[in-house]
Protein backbone atom coordinates (compact mmCIF):
# COMPACT_ATOMS: atom_id res chain seq x y z
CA UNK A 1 16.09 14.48 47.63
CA UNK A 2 14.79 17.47 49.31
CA UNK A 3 18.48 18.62 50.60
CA UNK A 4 19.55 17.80 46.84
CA UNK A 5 16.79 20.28 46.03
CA UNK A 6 17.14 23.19 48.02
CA UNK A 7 21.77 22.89 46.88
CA UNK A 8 20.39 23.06 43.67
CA UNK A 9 18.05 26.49 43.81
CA UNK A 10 21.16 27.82 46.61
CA UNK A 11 23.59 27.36 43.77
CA UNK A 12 21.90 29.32 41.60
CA UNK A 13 21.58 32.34 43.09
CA UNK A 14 24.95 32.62 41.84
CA UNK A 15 24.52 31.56 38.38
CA UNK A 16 24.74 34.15 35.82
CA UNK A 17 21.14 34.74 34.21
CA UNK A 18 20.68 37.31 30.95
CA UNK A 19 19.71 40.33 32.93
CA UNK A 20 16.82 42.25 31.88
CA UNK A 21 17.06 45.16 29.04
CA UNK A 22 15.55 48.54 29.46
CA UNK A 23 13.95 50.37 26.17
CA UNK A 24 17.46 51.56 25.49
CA UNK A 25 18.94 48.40 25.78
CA UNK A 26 21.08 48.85 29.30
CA UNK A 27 20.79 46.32 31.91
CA UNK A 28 18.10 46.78 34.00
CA UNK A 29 17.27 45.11 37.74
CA UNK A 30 15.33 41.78 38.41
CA UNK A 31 12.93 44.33 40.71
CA UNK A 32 12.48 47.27 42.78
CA UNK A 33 13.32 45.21 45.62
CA UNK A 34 16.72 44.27 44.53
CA UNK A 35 18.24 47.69 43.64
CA UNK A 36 17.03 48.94 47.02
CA UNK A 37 18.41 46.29 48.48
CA UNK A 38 21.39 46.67 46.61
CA UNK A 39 21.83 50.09 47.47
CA UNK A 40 21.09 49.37 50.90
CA UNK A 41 23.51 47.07 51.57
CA UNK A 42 26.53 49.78 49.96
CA UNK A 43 25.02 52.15 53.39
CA UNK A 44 24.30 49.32 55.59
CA UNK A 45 27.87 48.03 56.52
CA UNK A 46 30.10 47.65 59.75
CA UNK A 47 29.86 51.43 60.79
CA UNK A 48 26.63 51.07 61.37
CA UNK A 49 26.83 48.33 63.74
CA UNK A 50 30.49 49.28 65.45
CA UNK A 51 31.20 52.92 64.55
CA UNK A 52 27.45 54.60 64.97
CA UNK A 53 27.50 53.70 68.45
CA UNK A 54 30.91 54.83 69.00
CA UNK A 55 30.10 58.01 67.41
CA UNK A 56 26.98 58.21 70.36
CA UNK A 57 28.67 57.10 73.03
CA UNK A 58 31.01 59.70 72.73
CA UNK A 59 28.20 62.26 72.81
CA UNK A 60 25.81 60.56 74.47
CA UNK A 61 22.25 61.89 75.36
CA UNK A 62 19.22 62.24 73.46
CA UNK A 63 20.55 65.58 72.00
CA UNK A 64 22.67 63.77 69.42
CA UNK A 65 19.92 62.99 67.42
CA UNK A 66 19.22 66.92 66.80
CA UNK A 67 22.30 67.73 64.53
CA UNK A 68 21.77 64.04 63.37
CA UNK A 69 18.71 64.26 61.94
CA UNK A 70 19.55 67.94 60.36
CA UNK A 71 22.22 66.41 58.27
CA UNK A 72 19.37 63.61 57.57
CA UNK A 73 17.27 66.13 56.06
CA UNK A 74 19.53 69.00 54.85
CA UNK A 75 22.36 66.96 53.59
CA UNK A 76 21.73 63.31 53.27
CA UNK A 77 18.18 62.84 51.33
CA UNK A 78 19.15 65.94 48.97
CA UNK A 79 22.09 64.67 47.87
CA UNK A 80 20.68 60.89 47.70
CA UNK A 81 17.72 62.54 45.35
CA UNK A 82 20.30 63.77 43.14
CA UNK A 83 23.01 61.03 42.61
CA UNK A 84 19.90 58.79 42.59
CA UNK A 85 17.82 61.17 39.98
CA UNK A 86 21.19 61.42 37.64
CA UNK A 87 22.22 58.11 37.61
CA UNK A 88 18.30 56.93 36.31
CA UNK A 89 18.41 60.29 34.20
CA UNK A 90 21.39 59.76 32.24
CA UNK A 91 22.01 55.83 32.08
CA UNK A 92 24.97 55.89 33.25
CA UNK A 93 28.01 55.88 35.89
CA UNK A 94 29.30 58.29 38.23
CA UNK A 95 31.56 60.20 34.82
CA UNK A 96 28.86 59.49 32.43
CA UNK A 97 26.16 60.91 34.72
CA UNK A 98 27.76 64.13 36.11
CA UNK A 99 29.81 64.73 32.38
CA UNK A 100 25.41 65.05 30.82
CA UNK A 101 24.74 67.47 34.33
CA UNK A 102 28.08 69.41 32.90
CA UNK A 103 31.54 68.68 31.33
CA UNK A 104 33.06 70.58 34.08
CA UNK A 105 31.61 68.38 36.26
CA UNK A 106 33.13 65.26 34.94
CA UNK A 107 35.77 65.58 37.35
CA UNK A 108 33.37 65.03 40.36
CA UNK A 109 32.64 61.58 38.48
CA UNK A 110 36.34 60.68 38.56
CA UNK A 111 36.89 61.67 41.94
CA UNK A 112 33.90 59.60 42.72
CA UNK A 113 35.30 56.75 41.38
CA UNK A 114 38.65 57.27 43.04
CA UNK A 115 37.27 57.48 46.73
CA UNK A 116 35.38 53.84 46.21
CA UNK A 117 39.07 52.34 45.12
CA UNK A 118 40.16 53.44 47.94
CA UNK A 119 37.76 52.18 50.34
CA UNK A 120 37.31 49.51 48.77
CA UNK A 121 40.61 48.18 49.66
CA UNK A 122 40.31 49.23 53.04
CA UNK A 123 37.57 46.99 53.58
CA UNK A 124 38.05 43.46 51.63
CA UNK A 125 41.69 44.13 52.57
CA UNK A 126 44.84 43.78 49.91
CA UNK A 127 47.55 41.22 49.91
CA UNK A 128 50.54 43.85 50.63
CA UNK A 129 50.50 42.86 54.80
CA UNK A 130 53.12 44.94 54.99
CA UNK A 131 51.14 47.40 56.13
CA UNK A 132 50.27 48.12 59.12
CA UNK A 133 46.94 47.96 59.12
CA UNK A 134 45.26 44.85 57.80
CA UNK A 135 41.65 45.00 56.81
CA UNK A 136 38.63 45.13 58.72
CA UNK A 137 37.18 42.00 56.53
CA UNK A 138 40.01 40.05 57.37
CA UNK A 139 40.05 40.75 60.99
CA UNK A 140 36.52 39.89 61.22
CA UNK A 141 37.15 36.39 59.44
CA UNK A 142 39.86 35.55 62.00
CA UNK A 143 38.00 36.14 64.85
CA UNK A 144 35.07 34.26 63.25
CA UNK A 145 37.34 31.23 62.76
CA UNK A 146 38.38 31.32 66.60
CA UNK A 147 34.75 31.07 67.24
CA UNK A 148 34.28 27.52 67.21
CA UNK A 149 37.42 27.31 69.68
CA UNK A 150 35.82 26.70 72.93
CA UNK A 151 36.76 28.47 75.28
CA UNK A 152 36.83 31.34 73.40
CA UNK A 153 40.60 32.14 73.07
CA UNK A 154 40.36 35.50 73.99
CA UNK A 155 38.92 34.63 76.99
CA UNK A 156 40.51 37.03 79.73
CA UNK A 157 43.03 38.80 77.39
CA UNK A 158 41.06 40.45 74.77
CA UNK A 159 43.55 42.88 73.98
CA UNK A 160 46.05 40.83 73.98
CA UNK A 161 44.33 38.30 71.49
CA UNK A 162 43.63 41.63 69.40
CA UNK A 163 47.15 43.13 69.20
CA UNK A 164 49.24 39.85 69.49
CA UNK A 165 46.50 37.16 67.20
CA UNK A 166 44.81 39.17 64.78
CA UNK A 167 47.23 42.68 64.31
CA UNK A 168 49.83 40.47 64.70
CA UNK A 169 51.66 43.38 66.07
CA UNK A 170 55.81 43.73 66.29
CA UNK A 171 57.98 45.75 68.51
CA UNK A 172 59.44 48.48 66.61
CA UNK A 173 63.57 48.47 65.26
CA UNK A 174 65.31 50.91 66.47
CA UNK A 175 67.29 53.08 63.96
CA UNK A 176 66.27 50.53 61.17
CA UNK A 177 64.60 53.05 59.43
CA UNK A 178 67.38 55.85 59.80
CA UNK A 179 70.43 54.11 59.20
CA UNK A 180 69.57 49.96 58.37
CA UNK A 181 69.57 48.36 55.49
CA UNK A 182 66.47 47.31 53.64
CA UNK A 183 67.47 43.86 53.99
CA UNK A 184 67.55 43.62 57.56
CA UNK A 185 64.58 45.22 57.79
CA UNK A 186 62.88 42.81 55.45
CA UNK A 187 63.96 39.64 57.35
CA UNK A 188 63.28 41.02 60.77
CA UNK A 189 61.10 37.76 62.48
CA UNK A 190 57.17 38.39 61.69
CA UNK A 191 57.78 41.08 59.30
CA UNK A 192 56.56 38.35 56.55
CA UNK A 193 53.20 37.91 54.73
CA UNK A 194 51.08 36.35 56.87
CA UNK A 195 49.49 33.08 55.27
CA UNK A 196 46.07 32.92 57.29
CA UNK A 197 45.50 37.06 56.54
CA UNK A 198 46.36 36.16 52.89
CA UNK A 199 43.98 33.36 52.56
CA UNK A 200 41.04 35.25 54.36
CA UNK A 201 41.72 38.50 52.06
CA UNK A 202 41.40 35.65 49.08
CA UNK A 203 38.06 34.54 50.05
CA UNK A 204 36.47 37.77 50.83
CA UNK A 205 37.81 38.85 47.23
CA UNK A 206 36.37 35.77 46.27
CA UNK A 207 33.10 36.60 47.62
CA UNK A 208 32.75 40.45 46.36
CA UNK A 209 33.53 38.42 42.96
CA UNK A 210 30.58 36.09 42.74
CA UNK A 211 28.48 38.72 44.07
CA UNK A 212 28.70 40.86 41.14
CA UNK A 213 30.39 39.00 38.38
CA UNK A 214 27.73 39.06 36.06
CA UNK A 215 26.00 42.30 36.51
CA UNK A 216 23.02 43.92 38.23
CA UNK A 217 20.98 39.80 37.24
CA UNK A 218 23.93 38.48 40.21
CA UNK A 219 23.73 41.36 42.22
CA UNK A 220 20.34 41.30 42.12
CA UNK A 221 20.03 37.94 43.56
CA UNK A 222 23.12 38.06 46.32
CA UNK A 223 22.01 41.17 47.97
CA UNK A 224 19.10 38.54 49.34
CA UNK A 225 21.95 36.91 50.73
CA UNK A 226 24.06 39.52 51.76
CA UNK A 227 21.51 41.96 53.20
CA UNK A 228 18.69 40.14 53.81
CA UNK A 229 20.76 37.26 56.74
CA UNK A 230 22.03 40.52 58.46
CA UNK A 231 19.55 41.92 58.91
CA UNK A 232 17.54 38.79 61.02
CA UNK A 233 20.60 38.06 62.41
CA UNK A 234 21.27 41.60 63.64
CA UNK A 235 17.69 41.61 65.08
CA UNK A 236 18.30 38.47 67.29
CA UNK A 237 21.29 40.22 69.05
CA UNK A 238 19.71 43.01 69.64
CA UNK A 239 17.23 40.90 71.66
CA UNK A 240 19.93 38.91 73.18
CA UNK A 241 21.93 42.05 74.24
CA UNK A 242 18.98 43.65 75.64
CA UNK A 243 18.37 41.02 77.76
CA UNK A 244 21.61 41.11 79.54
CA UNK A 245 22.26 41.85 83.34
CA UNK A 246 21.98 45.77 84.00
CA UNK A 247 21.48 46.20 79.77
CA UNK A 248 19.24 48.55 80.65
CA UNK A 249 21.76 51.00 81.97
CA UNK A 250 22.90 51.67 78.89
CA UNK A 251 19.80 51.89 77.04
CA UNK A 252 19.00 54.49 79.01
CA UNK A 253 22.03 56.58 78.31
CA UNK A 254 21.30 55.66 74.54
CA UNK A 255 17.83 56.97 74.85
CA UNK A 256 17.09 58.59 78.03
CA UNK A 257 19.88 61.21 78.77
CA UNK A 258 19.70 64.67 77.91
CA UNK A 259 23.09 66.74 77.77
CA UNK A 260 22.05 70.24 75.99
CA UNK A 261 24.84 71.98 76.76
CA UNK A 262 26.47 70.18 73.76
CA UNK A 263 24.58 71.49 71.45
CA UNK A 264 26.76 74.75 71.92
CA UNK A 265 30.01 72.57 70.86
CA UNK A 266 30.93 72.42 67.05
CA UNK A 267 32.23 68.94 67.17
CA UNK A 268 29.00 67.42 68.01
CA UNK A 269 27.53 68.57 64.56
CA UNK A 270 30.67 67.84 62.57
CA UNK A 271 30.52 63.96 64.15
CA UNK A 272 27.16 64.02 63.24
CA UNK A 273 27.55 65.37 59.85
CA UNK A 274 30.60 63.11 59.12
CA UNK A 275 28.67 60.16 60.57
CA UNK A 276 25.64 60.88 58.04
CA UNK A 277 27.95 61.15 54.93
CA UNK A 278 30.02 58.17 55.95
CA UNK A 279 26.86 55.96 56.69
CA UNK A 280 24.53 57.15 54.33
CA UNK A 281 26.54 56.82 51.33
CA UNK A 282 26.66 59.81 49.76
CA UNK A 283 29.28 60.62 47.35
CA UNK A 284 30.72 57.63 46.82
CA UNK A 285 28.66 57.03 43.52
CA UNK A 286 27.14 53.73 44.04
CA UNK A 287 24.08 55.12 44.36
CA UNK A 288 24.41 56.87 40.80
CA UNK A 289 25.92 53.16 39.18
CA UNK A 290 23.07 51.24 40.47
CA UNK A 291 20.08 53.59 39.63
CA UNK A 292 21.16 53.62 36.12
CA UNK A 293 20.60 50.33 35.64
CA UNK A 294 16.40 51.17 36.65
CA UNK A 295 13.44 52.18 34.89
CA UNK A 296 14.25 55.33 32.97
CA UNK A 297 10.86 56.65 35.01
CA UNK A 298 11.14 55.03 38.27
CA UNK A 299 10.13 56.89 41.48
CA UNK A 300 13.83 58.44 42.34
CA UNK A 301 13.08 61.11 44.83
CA UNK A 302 10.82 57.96 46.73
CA UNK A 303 13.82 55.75 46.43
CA UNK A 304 16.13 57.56 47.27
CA UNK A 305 13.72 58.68 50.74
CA UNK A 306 13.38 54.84 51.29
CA UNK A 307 17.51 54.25 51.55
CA UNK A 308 18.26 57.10 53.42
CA UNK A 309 15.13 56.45 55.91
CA UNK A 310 16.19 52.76 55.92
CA UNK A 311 19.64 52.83 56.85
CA UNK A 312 19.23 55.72 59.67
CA UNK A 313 16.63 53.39 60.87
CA UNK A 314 18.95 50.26 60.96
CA UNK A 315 21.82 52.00 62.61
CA UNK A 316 19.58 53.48 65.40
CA UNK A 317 18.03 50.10 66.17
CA UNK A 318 21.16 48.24 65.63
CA UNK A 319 22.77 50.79 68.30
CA UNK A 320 20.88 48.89 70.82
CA UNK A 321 22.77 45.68 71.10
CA UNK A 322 26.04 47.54 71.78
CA UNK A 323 24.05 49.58 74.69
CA UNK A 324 22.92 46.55 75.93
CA UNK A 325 26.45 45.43 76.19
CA UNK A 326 27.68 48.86 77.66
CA UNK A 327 25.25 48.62 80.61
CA UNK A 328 26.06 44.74 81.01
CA UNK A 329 29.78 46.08 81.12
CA UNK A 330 29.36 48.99 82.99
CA UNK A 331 30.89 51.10 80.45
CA UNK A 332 30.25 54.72 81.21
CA UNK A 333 31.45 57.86 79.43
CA UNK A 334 31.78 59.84 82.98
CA UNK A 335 35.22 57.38 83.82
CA UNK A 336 35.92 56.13 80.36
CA UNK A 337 38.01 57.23 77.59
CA UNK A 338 36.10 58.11 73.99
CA UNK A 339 35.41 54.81 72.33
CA UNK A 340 36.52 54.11 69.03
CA UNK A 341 35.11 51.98 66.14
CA UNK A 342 37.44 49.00 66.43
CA UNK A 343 37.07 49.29 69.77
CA UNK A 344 33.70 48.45 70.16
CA UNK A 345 34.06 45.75 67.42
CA UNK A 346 37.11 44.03 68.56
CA UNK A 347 37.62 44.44 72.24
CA UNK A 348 33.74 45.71 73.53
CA UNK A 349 31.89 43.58 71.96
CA UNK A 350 34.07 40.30 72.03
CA UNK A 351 34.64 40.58 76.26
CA UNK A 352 30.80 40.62 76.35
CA UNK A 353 30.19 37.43 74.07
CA UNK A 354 32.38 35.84 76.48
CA UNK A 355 30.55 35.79 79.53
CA UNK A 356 27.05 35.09 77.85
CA UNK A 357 25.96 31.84 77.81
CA UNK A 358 26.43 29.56 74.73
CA UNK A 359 29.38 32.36 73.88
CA UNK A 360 30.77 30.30 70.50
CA UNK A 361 27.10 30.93 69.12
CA UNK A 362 26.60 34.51 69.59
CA UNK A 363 30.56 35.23 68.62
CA UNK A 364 29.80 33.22 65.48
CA UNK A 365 26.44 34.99 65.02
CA UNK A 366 28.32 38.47 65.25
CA UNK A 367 30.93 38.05 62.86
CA UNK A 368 29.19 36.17 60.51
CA UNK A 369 26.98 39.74 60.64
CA UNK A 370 29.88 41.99 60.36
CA UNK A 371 31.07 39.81 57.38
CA UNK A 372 28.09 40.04 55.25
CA UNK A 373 27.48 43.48 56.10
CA UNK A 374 31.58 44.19 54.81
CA UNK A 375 30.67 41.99 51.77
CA UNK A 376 27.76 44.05 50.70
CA UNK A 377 29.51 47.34 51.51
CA UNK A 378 32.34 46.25 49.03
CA UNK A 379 31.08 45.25 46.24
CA UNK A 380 29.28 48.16 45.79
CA UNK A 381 31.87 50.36 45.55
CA UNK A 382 33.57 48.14 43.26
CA UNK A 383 30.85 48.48 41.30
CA UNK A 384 31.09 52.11 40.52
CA UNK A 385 34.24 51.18 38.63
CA UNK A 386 33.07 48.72 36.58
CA UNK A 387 30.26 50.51 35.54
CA UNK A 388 32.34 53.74 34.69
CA UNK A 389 34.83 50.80 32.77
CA UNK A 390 31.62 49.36 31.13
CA UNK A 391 30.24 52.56 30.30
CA UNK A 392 33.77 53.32 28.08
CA UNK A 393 34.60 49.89 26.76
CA UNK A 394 31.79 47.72 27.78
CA UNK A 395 31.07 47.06 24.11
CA UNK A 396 34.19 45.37 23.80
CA UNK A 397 34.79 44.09 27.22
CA UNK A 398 32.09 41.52 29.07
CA UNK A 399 31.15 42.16 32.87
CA UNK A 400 31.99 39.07 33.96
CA UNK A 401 35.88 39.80 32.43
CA UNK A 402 36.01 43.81 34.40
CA UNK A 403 35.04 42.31 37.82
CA UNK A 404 37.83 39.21 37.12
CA UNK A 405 40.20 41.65 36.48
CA UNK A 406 39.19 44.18 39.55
């Protein structure tokens, strides 16, 4: 009776309630709690857990955190106060907010809306495998199925699991390109869609879907889901990888190196500027979609100071577990090549997990992170164009009908 119970109150979390109406009549959030963990979640994704380190590692020392926290402060929260202040302002999108600021501005709205459908293919991942590059969502799901295969099957050939199992990688053709025909190019062997990526890109559609279908009263509810599992289960491996063999080795070169002479090199403050725009959010819009759906007089510049505070906070913490596995690995920048974000997701990472003990746990316990940490990075951004497409036709079209169709 109990287990009947607590299916009951899990299943509806994802049943569409009448959201809650502001004194103009828009949708408004549930609470505080969920649009900042809403928002949230659109920062707090993958990069913070796979490409933040990377982007330390490559110039690590303590001194990375000086041009770091600069773009915190000059770039990040400014901007964040204004898409945030807009958005709450105006009661609207990204082109409904920025075409009230100026109609020569509602350009920047578009454009805003054009860089989320962008990424948001690159993460959830589209059907056309053609390409060569599948999805990071996808990848993560197939590794996460291999978890429960004990041994883990990467076990001694991790790049060979990653190029050959989950790129599913093909030697090139010769001269195809140049002087073949299109249809022996087509029915060259593994050149096919591949029915495991399609089903995986499916169900994390699937997932982005029910997590937003019916409007900031859904999203309100998932992000509990979404944000709140990652971020316990993020906090156990970051006490598991800390307490790895020699893990301290790479703490210290997280935390206690020093390396001033790179302060004099431009590419440390563009990486850190890049890495501060990239993780923080800021320009994709989602920000501006989800704070019109607030309190018309809501704290905005205090929001916005909480969700640039938190997620700087959650990458820098989270950057622990991969230093833990860098020392454990002996990984050292001195006699190593620049690490890259897959990288450290796909190859670092997985040839630690399988030399700890109880390895089909912790690889389960990772992905499952990445997953729901690419889940609530998605829908998001899919979010800013429903709410621009609501904004224009939502009196004739329902919520629940845009995010079908997206």
């Amino acid at each position: 009776m109990a287990i009947t119970n607590w299916l009951k109150k899990a299943g509806s979390i994802f049943t569409s309630k009448k959201a809650k109406k502001s004194e103009d009549g828009r949708d408004q959030w549930p609470s505080r709690t969920a649009f900042l963990l809403a928002s949230v979640g659109g920062a707090v994704g993958q990069g913070n857990i796979i490409r933040y380190p990377s982007q330390v590692f490559n110039n690590i020392g303590l001194q990375w955190f000086i041009p770091y926290l600069i773009a915190i402060f000059l770039l990040a929260i400014p901007g964040l106060i204004l898409e945030v202040s807009i958005g709450q302002a105006y009661r609207g999108g990204t082109v409904v907010a920025f075409n009230n600021v100026n109609r020569r501005t509602r350009g920047t709205g578009l454009a805003s809306i054009f860089v989320s459908s962008v990424v948001v293919v690159y993460f959830p991942g589209a059907l056309c495998e053609i390409l060569i590059l599948h999805s990071i969502l996808v990848w993560i799901m197939i590794y996460f199925r291999h978890s429960f295969t004990s041994p883990l099957p990467w076990e001694g050939r991790t790049e060979e699991f990653y190029y050959q199992q989950v790129l599913r990688q093909v030697d090139p053709i010769p001269g195809v390109i140049e002087n073949g025909s299109v249809q022996r190019f087509a029915s060259y062997p593994d050149l096919s869609l591949i029915g495991e990526t399609v089903g995986w890109s499916a169900f994390t559609w699937f997932c982005v879907w029910l997590c937003m279908y019916g409007g900031v009263s859904t999203t309100g509810r998932a992000v509990y889901f979404t944000m709140g599992l990652p971020i316990i289960f993020t906090i156990i491996l970051i006490g598991r990888c800390t307490s790895l063999e020699n893990a301290g080795r790479g703490i210290k070169m997280y935390f206690a190196t020093w390396n001033g002479e790179q302060l004099s090199n431009p590419d440390i403050w563009q990486t850190a500027c890049g890495q501060v725009f990239f993780s923080t959010g800021v320009g994709f819009g989602y920000y501006i979609a989800y704070a019109s759906f607030n309190a018309k007089y809501a704290n905005a510049v205090q929001d916005a100071i909480i969700l640039v505070c938190s997620n700087c906070f959650f990458e820098t913490v989270a950057a622990f577990a991969v230093f833990g596995v860098v020392g454990y690995l002996d990984i050292n920048p001195s006699n190593t090549e620049r690490l890259g974000s897959f990288e450290i997701g796909f190859l670092t990472y997985p040839a630690a997990l399988v030399e700890m003990p109880g390895a089909n746990f912790w690889s389960v316990l990772f992905f499952l992170t990445l997953m729901l940490l690419g889940i609530s990075s998605t829908y998001p951004m899919l979010d800013v164009i429903a709410t621009g497409i609501m904004d224009r036709f939502g009196h004739k079209v329902s919520k629940p009908w845009i995010s079908t169709g997206l």
